[in-house]
Structures are given as structure tokens and as C-alpha cells.
Protein backbone atom coordinates (compact mmCIF):
# COMPACT_ATOMS: atom_id res chain seq x y z
CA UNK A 1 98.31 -43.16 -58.62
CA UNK A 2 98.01 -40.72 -55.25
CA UNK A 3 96.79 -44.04 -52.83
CA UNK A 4 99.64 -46.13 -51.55
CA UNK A 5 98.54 -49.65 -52.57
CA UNK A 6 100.46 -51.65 -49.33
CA UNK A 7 98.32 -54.97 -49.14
CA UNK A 8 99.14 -58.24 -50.99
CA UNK A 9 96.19 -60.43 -52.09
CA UNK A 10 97.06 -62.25 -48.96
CA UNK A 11 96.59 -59.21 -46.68
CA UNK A 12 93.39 -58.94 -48.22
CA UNK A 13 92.09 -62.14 -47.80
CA UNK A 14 93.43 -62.05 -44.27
CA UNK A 15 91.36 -58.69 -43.34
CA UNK A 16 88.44 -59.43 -45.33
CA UNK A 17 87.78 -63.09 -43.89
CA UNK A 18 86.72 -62.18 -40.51
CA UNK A 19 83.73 -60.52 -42.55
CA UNK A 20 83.34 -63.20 -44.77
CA UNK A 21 84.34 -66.60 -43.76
CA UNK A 22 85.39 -68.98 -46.42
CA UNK A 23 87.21 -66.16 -48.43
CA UNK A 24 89.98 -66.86 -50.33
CA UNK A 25 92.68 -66.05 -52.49
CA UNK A 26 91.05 -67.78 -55.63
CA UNK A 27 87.47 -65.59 -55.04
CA UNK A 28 89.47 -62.58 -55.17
CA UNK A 29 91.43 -63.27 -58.07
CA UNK A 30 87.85 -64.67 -59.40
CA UNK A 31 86.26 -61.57 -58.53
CA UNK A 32 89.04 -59.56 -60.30
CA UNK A 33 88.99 -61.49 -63.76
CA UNK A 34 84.91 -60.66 -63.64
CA UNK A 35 86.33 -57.04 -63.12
CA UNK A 36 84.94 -56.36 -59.85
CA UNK A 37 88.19 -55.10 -58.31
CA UNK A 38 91.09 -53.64 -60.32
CA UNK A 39 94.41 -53.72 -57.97
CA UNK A 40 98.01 -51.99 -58.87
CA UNK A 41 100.10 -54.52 -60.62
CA UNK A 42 104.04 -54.05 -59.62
CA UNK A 43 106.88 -54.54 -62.55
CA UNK A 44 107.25 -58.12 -61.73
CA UNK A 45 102.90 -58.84 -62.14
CA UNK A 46 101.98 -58.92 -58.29
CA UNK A 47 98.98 -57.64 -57.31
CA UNK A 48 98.58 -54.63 -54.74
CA UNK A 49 95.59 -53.43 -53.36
CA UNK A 50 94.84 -50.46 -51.43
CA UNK A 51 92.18 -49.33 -49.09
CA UNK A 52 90.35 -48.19 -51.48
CA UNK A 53 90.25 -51.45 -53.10
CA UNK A 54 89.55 -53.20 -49.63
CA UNK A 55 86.23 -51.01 -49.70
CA UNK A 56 85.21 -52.29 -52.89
CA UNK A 57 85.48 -55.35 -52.28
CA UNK A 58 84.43 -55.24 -48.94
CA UNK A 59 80.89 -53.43 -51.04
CA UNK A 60 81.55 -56.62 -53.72
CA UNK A 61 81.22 -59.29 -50.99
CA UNK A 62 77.95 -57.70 -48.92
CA UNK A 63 75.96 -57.59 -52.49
CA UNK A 64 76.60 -60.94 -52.84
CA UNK A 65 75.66 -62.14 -49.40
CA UNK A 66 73.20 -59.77 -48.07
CA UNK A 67 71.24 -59.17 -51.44
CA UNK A 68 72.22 -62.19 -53.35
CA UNK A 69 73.41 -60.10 -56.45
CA UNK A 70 74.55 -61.94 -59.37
CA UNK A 71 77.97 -60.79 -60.26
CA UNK A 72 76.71 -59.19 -63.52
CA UNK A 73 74.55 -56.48 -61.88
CA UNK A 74 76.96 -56.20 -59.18
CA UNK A 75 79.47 -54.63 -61.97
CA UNK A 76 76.76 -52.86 -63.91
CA UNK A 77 76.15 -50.60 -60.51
CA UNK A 78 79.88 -50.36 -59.94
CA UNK A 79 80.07 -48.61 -63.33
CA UNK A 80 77.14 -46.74 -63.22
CA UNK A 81 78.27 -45.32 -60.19
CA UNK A 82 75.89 -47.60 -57.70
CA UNK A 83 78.45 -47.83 -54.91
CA UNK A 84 77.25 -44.65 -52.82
CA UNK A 85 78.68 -45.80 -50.00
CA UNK A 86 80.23 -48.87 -48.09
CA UNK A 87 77.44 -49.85 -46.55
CA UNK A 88 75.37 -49.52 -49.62
């Protein structure tokens, strides 16, 4: 893995929630198990994201609130190579 993966689900949820108020830990972990977001896991199981997982789910979250994606299609475009950018 070449990107440093420095932020705890915490620091996510921190950065993310000015964006999106009402964020939480659980929706992240929810939006993981639906395989949205795939974070580093450390020997002892914690989760570390890096910015490039920030940007996903930063792309995860808009879909969901600006187009009102269901989570389904959200993950069909993220592996069919949908995400063209962050703003997408």
C-alpha cells in the first residue's frame, strides 16, 4: 500500500460531518459492510482510512444526498469505474 492511511473512523467522521451533518460512526461502518469504502485494517482489526478513502466517501455521501442514489447503484458505478471525479 503506497498511501499512508493516518485517520481513525473517528477522524473521519469528524472531517466529513461538517459536509454532512448527522454523520456518524455507525453510517460509515454501515457504508463499509455494503462495500462502499474499503479502509486498511491494522494487526489488531482497527480501521484506517486514508485520503483517498475520505474522497470516496466524501463521492459516497453526495450520491446519496444530492441525487438520492440507492446504495446499490451507488456501488455498481464505483466498480464500473463511475467515480470520475469528486465532484461527480
Amino acid at each position: 500500500m503506497d498511501e499512508e492511511c493516518d485517520y481513525t473512523i473517528g477522524n473521519v467522521v469528524e472531517i466529513l460531518s461538517n459536509e454532512f451533518s448527522g454523520l456518524t460512526i455507525s453510517k460509515v461502518r454501515y457504508l463499509e459492510s455494503k462495500g462502499l469504502v474499503a479502509p486498511h485494517r491494522t494487526v489488531s482489526g482497527y480501521r484506517k482510512y486514508s485520503e483517498s478513502d475520505l474522497a470516496q466517501l466524501r463521492w459516497v455521501l453526495r450520491q446519496q444526498r444530492e441525487h438520492f442514489l440507492p446504495l446499490r447503484v451507488i456501488r455498481e458505478r464505483l466498480s464500473s469505474g463511475g467515480r470520475q471525479s469528486e465532484t461527480g
